[in-house]
Protein backbone atom coordinates (compact mmCIF):
# COMPACT_ATOMS: atom_id res chain seq x y z
CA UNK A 1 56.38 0.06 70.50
CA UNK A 2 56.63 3.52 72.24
CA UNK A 3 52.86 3.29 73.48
CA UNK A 4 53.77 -0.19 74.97
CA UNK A 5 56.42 0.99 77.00
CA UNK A 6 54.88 3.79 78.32
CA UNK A 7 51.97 2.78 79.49
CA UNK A 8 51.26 -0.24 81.74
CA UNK A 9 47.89 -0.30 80.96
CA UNK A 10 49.02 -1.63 77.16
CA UNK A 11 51.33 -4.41 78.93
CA UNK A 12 48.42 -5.97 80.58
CA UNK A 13 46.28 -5.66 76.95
CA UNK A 14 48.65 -7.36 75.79
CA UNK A 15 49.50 -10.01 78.62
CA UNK A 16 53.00 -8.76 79.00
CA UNK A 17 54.33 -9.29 83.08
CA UNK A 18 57.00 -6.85 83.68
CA UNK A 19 60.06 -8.65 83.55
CA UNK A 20 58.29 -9.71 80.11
CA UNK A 21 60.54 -8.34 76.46
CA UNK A 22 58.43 -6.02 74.93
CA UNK A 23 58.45 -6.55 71.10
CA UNK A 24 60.18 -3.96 68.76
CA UNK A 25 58.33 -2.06 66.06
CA UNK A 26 59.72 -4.11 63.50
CA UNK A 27 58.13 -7.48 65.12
CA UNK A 28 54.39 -5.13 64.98
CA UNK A 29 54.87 -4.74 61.47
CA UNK A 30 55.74 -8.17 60.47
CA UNK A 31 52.53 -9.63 62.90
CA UNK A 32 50.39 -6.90 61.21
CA UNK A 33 51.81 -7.63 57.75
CA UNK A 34 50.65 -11.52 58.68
CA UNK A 35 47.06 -10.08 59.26
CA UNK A 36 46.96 -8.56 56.22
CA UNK A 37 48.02 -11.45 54.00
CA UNK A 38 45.18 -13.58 55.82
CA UNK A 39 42.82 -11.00 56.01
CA UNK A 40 42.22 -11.41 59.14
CA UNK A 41 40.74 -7.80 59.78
CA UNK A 42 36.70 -9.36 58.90
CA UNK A 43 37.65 -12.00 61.94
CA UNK A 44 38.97 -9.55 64.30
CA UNK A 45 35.64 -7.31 64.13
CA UNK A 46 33.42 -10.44 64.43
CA UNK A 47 35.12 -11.56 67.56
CA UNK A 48 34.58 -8.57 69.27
CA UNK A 49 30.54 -8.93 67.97
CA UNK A 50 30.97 -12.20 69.66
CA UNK A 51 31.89 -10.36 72.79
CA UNK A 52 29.01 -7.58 72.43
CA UNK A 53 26.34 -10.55 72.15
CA UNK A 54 27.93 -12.82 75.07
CA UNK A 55 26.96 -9.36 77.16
CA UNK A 56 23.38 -9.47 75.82
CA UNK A 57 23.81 -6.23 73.35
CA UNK A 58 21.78 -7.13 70.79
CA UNK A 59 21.46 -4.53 67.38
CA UNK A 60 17.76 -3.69 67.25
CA UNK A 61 16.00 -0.50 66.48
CA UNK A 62 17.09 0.06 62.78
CA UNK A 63 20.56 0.86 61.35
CA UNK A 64 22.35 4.44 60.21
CA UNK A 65 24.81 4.36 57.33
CA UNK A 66 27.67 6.65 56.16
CA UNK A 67 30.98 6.95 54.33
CA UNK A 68 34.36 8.92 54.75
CA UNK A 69 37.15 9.32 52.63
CA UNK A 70 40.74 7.81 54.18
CA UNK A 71 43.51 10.13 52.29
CA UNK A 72 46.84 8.17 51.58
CA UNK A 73 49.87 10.41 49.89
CA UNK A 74 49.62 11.15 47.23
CA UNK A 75 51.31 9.32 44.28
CA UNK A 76 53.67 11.43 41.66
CA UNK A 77 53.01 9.85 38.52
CA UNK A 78 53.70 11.13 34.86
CA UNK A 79 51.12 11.79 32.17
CA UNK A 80 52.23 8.61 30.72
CA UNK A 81 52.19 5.81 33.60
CA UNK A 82 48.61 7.62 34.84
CA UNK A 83 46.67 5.62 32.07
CA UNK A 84 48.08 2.11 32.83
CA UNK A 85 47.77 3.22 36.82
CA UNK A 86 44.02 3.20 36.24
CA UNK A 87 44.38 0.04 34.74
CA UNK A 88 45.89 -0.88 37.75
CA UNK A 89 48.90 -2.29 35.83
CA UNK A 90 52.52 -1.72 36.52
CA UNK A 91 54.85 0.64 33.90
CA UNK A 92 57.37 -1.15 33.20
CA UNK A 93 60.08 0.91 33.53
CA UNK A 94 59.59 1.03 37.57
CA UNK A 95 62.51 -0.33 39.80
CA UNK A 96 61.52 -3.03 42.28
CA UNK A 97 61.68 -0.28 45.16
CA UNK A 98 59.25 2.38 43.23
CA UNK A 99 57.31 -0.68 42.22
CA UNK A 100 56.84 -0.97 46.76
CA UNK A 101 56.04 2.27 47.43
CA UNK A 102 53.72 3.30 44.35
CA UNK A 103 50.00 2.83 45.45
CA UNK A 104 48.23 1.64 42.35
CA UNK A 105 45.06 1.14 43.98
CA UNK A 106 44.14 4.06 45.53
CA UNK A 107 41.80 6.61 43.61
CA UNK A 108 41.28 10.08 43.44
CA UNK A 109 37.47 11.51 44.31
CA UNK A 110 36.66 15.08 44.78
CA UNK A 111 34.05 16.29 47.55
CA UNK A 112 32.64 20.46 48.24
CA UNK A 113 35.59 20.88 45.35
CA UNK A 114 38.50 19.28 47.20
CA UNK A 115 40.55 16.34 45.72
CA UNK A 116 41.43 13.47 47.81
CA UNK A 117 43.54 10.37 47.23
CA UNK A 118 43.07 7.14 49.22
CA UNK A 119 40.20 5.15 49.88
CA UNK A 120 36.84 5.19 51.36
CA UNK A 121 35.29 3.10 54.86
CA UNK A 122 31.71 2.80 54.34
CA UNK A 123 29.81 1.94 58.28
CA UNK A 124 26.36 0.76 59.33
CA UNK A 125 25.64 1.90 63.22
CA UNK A 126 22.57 0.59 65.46
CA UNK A 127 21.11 3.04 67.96
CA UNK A 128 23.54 1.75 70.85
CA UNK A 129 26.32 3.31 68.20
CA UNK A 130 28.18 0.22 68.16
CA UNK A 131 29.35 -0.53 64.44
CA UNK A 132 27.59 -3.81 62.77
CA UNK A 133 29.68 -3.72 59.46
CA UNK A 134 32.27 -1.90 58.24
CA UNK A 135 33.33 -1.93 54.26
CA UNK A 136 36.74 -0.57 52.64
CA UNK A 137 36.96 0.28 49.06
CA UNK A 138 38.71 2.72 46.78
CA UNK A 139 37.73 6.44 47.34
CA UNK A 140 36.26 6.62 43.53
CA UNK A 141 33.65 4.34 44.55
CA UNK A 142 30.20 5.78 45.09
CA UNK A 143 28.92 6.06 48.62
CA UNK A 144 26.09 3.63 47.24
CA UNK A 145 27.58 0.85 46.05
CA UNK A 146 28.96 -0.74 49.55
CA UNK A 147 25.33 0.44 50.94
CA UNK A 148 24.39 -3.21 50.53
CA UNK A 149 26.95 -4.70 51.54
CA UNK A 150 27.01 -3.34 54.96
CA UNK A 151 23.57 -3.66 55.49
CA UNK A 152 23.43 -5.39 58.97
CA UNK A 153 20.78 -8.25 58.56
CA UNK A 154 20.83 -9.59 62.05
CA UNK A 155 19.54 -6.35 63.29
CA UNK A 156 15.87 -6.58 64.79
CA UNK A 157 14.61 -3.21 62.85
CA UNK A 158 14.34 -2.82 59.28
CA UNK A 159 14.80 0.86 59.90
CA UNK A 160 17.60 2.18 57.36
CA UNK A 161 18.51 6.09 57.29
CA UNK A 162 21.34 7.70 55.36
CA UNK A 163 21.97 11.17 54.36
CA UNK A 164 21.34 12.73 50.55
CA UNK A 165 23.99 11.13 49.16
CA UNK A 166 22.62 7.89 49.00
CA UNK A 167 19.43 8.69 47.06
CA UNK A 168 18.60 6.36 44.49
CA UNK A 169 15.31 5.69 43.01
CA UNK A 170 15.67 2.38 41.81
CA UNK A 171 18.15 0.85 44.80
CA UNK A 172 15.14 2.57 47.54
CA UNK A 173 12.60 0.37 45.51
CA UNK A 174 14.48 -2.76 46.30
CA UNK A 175 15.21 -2.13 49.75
CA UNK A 176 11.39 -1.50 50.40
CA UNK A 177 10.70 -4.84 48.60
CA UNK A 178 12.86 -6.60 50.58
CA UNK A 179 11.04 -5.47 53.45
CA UNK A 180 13.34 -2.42 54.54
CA UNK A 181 11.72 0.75 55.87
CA UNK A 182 14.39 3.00 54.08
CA UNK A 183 14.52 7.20 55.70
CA UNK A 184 17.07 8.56 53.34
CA UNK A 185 17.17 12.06 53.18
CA UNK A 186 15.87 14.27 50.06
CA UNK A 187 18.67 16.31 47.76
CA UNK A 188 17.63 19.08 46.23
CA UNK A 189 17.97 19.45 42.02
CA UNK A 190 19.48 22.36 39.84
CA UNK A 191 16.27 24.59 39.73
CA UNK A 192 13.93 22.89 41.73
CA UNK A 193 14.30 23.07 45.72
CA UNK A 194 13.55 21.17 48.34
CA UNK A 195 9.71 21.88 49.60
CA UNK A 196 9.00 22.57 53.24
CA UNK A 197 7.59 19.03 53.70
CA UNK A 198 10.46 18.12 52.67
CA UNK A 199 13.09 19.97 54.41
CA UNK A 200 11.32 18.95 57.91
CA UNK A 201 11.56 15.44 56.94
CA UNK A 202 15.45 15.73 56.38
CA UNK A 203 15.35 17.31 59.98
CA UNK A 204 13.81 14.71 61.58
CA UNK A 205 15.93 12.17 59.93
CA UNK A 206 19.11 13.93 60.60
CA UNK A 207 18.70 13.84 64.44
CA UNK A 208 18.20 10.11 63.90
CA UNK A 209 21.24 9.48 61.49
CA UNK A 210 23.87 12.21 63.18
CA UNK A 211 24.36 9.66 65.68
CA UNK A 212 26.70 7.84 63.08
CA UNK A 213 29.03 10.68 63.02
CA UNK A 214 30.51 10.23 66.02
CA UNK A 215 31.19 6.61 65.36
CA UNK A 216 33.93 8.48 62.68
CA UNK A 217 34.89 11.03 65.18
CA UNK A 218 36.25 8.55 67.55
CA UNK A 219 38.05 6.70 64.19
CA UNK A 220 39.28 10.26 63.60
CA UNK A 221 40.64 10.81 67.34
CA UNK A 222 42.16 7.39 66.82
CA UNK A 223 43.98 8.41 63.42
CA UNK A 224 41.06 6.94 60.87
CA UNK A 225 41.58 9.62 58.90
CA UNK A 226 44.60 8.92 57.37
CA UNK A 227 46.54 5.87 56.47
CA UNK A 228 50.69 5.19 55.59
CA UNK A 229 49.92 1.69 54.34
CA UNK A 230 50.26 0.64 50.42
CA UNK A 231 47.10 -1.47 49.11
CA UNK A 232 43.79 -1.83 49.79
CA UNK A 233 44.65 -4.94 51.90
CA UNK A 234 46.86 -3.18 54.03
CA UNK A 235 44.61 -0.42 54.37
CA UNK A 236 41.67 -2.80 55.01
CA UNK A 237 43.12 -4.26 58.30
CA UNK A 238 43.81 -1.42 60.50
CA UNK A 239 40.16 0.31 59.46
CA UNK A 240 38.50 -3.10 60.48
CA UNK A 241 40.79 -3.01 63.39
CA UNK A 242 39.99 0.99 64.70
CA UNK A 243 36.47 0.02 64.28
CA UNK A 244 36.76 -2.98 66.53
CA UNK A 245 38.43 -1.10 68.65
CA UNK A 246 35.55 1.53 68.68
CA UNK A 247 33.13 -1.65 69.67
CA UNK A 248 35.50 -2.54 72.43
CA UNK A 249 34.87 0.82 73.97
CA UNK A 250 31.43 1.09 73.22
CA UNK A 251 31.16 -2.27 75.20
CA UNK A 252 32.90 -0.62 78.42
CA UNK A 253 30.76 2.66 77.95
CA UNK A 254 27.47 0.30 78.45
CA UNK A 255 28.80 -1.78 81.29
């Protein structure tokens, strides 16, 4: 509401003429609430695709994937209700209003030694570092699982680079099989090293694949790192919706 009224630049966005009533933070929640209950946030990103294409940007050249962690607050929970929380089941004894304000589906995950609680946006990038797909899940879940699902199969290279943590023997085999040139970068094991081959091959695939991480700097600069909503829903809609956002300006960058 504040950001509308300042700036006229978000009245035209929006289509508001001056004389026009600008809507009160209490009308954005209850429109965004609506786009969360249809879950809207897949159509929103596609639209703007729509609007990439219709200026003849076209993914080609292969794909770059990566993950972040979203933190939420953190939940205080007692020894007792943390077992049926994972369950993702309600104790009984919560009051309607704890019952609103209790996230039962956000996870904990721990990263370098850290904890965090929230969830986790997973990204595939082409080379023009426009965002293809974009996935939201728990933070628990492994990087690899949404690595499939946000595969971007319209793009014109079968070029597919990620970073160490999405090594996995049997997951690279079917990639390759389904015709998927897959660069993900080598970890090194307790004991055994990475070899020098080896280590230059993670260099040239990092200069490749680093170009994802500014696709979540600008989510960062735009408050992607951290989320007030309740619910994987709720925190599914304004991810989709900062990474649409992202496309819009990559689209003005271009022209």
């Amino acid at each position: 509401e504040y950001q509308v009224l300042d700036r006229l630049s978000f009245q035209r966005f929006l289509g508001l003429r001056r004389g026009s009533q600008v809507p009160d933070r209490t009308t954005f929640w209850t429109f965004r609430e609506r786009l969360t209950v249809a879950k809207a946030g897949d159509a929103l990103f596609e639209a703007v695709h729509r609007q990439l294409a219709q200026h003849g940007y076209i993914a080609r050249g292969g794909q770059m994937v990566d993950a972040r962690r979203v933190p939420v607050p953190r939940q205080h929970v007692t020894e007792e209700e943390r077992p049926l929380i994972k369950k993702r089941a309600m104790p009984v004894g919560w009051k309607p209003a704890q019952r609103r304000q209790k996230d039962t589906e956000a996870t904990w995950t721990q990263k370098h030694g850290k904890s965090y609680f929230g969830y986790k946006v997973s990204v595939s990038a082409a080379g023009a570092e426009a965002e293809r797909k974009v996935k939201v899940s728990t933070a628990a879940e492994n990087d690899t699982l949404p690595l499939e699902e946000v595969l971007d199969h319209a793009n014109t290279g079968r070029d597919l680079y990620g970073d160490q943590g999405y090594v996995a023997g049997e997951r690279e085999q079917r990639l390759k099989a389904q015709g998927w040139r897959v660069h993900i970068q080598r970890k090194a094991q307790k004991g055994k090293p990475l070899s020098a081959c080896q280590t230059r091959r993670n260099t040239r695939m990092a200069r490749i694949r680093a170009r994802v991480e500014h696709v979540f700097a600008a989510l960062a600069q735009m408050g992607g790192t951290r989320l007030r909503g309740i619910g994987l829903d709720r925190a599914t809609v304004p991810l989709t919706g900062k990474a649409a956002v992202y496309n819009l300006r990559r689209l003005c960058s271009l022209k």
